[in-house]
Protein backbone atom coordinates (compact mmCIF):
# COMPACT_ATOMS: atom_id res chain seq x y z
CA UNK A 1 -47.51 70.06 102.32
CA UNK A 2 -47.39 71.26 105.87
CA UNK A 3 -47.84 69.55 109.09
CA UNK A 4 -50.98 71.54 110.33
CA UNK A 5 -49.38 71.51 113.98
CA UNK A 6 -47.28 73.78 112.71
CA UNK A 7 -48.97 76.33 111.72
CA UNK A 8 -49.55 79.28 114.15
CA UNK A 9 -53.52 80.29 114.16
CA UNK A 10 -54.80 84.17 114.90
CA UNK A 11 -58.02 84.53 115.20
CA UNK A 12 -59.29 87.80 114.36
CA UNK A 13 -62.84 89.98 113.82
CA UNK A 14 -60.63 93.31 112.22
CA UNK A 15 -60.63 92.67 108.62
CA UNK A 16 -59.22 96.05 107.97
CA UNK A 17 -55.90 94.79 109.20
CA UNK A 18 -55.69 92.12 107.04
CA UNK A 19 -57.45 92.47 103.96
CA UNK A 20 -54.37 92.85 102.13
CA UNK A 21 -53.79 88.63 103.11
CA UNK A 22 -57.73 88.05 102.48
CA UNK A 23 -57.23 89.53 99.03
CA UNK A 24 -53.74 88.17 98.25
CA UNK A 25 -54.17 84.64 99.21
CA UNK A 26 -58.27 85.02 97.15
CA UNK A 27 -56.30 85.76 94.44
CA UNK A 28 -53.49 82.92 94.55
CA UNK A 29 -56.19 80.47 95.20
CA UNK A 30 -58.57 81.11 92.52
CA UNK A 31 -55.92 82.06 89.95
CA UNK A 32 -54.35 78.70 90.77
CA UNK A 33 -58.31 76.77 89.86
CA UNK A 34 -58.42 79.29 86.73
CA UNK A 35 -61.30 81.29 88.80
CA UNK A 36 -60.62 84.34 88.22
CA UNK A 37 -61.50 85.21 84.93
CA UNK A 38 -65.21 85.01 86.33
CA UNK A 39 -67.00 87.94 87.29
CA UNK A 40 -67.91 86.52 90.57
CA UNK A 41 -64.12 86.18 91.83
CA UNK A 42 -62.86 89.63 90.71
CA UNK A 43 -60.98 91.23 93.49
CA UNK A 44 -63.47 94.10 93.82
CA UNK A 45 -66.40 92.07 93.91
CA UNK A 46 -64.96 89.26 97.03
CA UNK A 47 -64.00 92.54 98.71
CA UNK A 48 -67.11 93.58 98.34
CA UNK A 49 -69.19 90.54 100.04
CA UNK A 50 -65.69 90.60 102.94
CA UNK A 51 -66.74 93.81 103.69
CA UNK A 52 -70.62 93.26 103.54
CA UNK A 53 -69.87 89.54 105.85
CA UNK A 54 -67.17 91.05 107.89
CA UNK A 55 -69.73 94.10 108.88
CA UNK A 56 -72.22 91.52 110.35
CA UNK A 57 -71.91 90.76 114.45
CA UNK A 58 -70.14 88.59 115.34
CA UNK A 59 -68.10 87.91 112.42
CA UNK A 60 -64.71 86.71 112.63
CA UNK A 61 -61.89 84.90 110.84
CA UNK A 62 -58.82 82.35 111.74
CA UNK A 63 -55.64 83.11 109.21
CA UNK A 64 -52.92 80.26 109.64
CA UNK A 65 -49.26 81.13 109.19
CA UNK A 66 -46.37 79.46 108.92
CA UNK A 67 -43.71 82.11 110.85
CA UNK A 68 -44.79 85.52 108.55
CA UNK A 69 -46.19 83.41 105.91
CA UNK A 70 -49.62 83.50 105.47
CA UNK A 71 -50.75 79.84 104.91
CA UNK A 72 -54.76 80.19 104.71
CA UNK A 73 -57.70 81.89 106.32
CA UNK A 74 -61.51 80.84 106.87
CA UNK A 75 -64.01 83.45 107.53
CA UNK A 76 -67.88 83.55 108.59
CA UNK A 77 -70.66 84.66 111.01
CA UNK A 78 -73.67 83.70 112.69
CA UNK A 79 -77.01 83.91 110.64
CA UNK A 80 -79.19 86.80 111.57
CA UNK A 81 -83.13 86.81 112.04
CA UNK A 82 -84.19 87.39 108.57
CA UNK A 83 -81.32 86.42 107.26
CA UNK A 84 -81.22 85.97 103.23
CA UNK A 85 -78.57 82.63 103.26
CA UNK A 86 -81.47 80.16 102.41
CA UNK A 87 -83.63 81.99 100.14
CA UNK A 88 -82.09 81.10 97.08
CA UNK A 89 -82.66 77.52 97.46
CA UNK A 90 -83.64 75.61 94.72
CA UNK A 91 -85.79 73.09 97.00
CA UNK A 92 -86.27 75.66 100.08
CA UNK A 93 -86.32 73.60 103.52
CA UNK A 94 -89.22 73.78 105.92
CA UNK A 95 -89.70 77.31 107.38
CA UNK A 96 -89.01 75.88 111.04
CA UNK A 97 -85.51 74.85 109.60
CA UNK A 98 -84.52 78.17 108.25
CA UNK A 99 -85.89 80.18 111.02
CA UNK A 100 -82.14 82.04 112.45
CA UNK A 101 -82.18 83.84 115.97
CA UNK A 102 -78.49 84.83 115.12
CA UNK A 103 -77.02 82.56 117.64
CA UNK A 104 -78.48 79.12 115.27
CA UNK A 105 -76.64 78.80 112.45
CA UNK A 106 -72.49 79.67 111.97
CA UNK A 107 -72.25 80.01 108.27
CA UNK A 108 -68.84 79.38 106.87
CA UNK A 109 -68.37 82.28 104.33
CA UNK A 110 -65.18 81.32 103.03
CA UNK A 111 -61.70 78.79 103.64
CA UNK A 112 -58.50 79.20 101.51
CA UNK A 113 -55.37 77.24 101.75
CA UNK A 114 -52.18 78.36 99.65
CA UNK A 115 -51.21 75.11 97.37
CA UNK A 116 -48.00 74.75 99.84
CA UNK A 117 -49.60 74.17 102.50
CA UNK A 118 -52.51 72.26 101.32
CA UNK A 119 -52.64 68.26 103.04
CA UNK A 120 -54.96 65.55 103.17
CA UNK A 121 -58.73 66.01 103.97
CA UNK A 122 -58.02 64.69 107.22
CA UNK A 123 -54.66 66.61 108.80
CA UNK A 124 -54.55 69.42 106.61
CA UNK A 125 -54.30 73.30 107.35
CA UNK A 126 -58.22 73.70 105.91
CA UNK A 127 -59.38 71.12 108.96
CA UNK A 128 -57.03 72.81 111.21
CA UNK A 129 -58.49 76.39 110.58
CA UNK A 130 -61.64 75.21 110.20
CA UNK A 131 -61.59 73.14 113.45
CA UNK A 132 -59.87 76.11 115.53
CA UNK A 133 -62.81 78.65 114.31
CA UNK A 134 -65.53 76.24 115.06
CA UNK A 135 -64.53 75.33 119.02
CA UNK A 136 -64.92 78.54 120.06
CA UNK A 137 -68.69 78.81 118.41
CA UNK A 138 -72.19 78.31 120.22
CA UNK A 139 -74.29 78.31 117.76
CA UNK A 140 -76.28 74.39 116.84
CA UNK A 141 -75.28 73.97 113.79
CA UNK A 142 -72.97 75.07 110.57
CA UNK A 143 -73.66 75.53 107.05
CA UNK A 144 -71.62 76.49 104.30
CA UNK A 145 -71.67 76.43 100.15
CA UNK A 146 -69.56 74.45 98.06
CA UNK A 147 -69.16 74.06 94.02
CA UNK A 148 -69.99 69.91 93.75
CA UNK A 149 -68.39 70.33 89.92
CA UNK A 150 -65.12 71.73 91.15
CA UNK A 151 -62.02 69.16 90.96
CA UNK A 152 -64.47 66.54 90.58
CA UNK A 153 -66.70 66.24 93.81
CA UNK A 154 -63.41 66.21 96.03
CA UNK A 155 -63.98 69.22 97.81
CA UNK A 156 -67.79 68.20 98.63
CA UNK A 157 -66.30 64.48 99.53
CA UNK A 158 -63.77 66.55 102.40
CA UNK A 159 -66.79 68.45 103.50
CA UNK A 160 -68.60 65.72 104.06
CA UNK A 161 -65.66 64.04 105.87
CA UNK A 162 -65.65 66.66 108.53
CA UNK A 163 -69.55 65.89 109.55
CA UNK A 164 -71.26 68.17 107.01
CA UNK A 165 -74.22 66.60 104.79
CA UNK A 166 -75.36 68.12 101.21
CA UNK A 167 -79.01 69.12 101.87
CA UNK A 168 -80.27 71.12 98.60
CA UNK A 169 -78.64 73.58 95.98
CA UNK A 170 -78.47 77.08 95.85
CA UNK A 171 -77.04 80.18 93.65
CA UNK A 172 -77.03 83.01 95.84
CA UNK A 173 -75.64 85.60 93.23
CA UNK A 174 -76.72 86.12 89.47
CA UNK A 175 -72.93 85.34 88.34
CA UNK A 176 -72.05 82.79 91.30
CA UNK A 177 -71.91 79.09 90.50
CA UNK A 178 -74.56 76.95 91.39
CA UNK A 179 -73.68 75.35 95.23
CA UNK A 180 -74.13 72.69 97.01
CA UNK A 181 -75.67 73.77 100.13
CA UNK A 182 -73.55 71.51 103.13
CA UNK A 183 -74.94 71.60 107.03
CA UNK A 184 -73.03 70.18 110.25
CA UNK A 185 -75.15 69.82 112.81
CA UNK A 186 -74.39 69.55 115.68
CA UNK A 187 -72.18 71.99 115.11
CA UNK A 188 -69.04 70.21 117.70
CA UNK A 189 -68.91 67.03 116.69
C-alpha cells in the first residue's frame, strides 16, 4: 500500500503516448481478478473501446506514478448528444434524465490501480486519481459502470462511498458483464 500523497498525478488527453501503460497496467489488473480469459478483456478488444473513448472530445485521463512507476490510471469523457451510454439499460430512466448536451454527464470509462499501490476505499490511489480527474470537470453529474458480483459487492460499496448511487443495470456489450449502472450527482461533492 501507498500513501496516495505520494503519488505524482499527470493528467493527460494523448493516449498515443501512453497506451503502452493503459495496456500494461489492463493487463496486470485483470490478470490479477482472473479477467482475462474473457473475451471482453482481451488486449485488442480494451484497445479497441481506448481508442473509440479516447477519440471522443474532451476525453482525458489521470495516470498516478510513484517516481517512473506507473501506479494506476482512470480514464473518461463527457457524454455527447445522442450518446449510446444509457441505452442498454435494463429499466431505462426517464428521457429528460438521459437527455446529454455533452457538457451533462462525465462518464468514468475506466480506473485501475496496480495491487501495490492499492489502499483503503477512503485514502487510496483509486480516490486520489479519481478525485484529481473530477475537480477539474464542469459537467453536473458523473456516471460510471461497475460489476456488483465482483469481490463480493466491495467495489460497488467504495463507489458508493465516494457519493455515487446504483440507479439501474446495464450490459453495454454482447460479451461484457452485466453492470451496475452508479451516478454522482452533483458531480463535486
Amino acid at each position: 500500500m501507498t500513501d496516495a500523497d505520494s503519488l505524482i498525478l499527470l493528467r493527460t488527453s494523448d493516449v498515443e503516448k501512453y497506451r503502452q501503460i493503459f495496456l500494461n497496467v489492463h493487463v496486470e489488473v485483470r490478470t490479477q481478478f482472473g479477467l482475462m480469459e474473457s473475451p471482453f478483456n482481451a488486449v485488442d478488444r480494451f484497445d479497441e473501446r481506448l481508442t473509440r473513448y479516447a477519440s471522443r472530445e474532451g476525453w482525458e485521463a489521470v495516470i498516478a506514478f510513484i517516481g517512473d512507476e506507473p501506479a494506476g490510471y482512470i480514464f473518461g469523457g463527457p457524454l455527447a448528444p445522442g450518446s449510446q451510454w444509457w441505452s442498454s439499460m435494463r429499466q431505462p430512466p426517464p428521457e429528460a434524465f438521459t437527455r446529454e448536451t455533452g457538457s451533462r454527464t462525465f462518464a468514468v470509462q475506466e480506473v485501475l490501480v496496480r495491487e501495490a499501490y492499492r489502499g483503503t476505499a477512503g485514502a487510496g490511489a483509486s480516490r486520489t486519481l479519481h478525485e484529481h480527474l473530477l475537480a477539474e470537470r464542469e459537467e453536473e453529474r458523473a456516471t460510471l459502470l461497475v460489476d456488483a458480483t465482483r469481490s463480493d459487492g466491495r467495489l460497488k460499496a467504495v463507489y458508493e462511498s465516494w457519493g455515487y448511487r446504483d440507479i439501474g443495470e446495464q450490459q453495454p456489450f454482447d460479451d461484457s458483464p452485466v453492470f451496475a449502472t452508479m451516478l454522482r450527482e452533483p458531480l463535486h461533492q
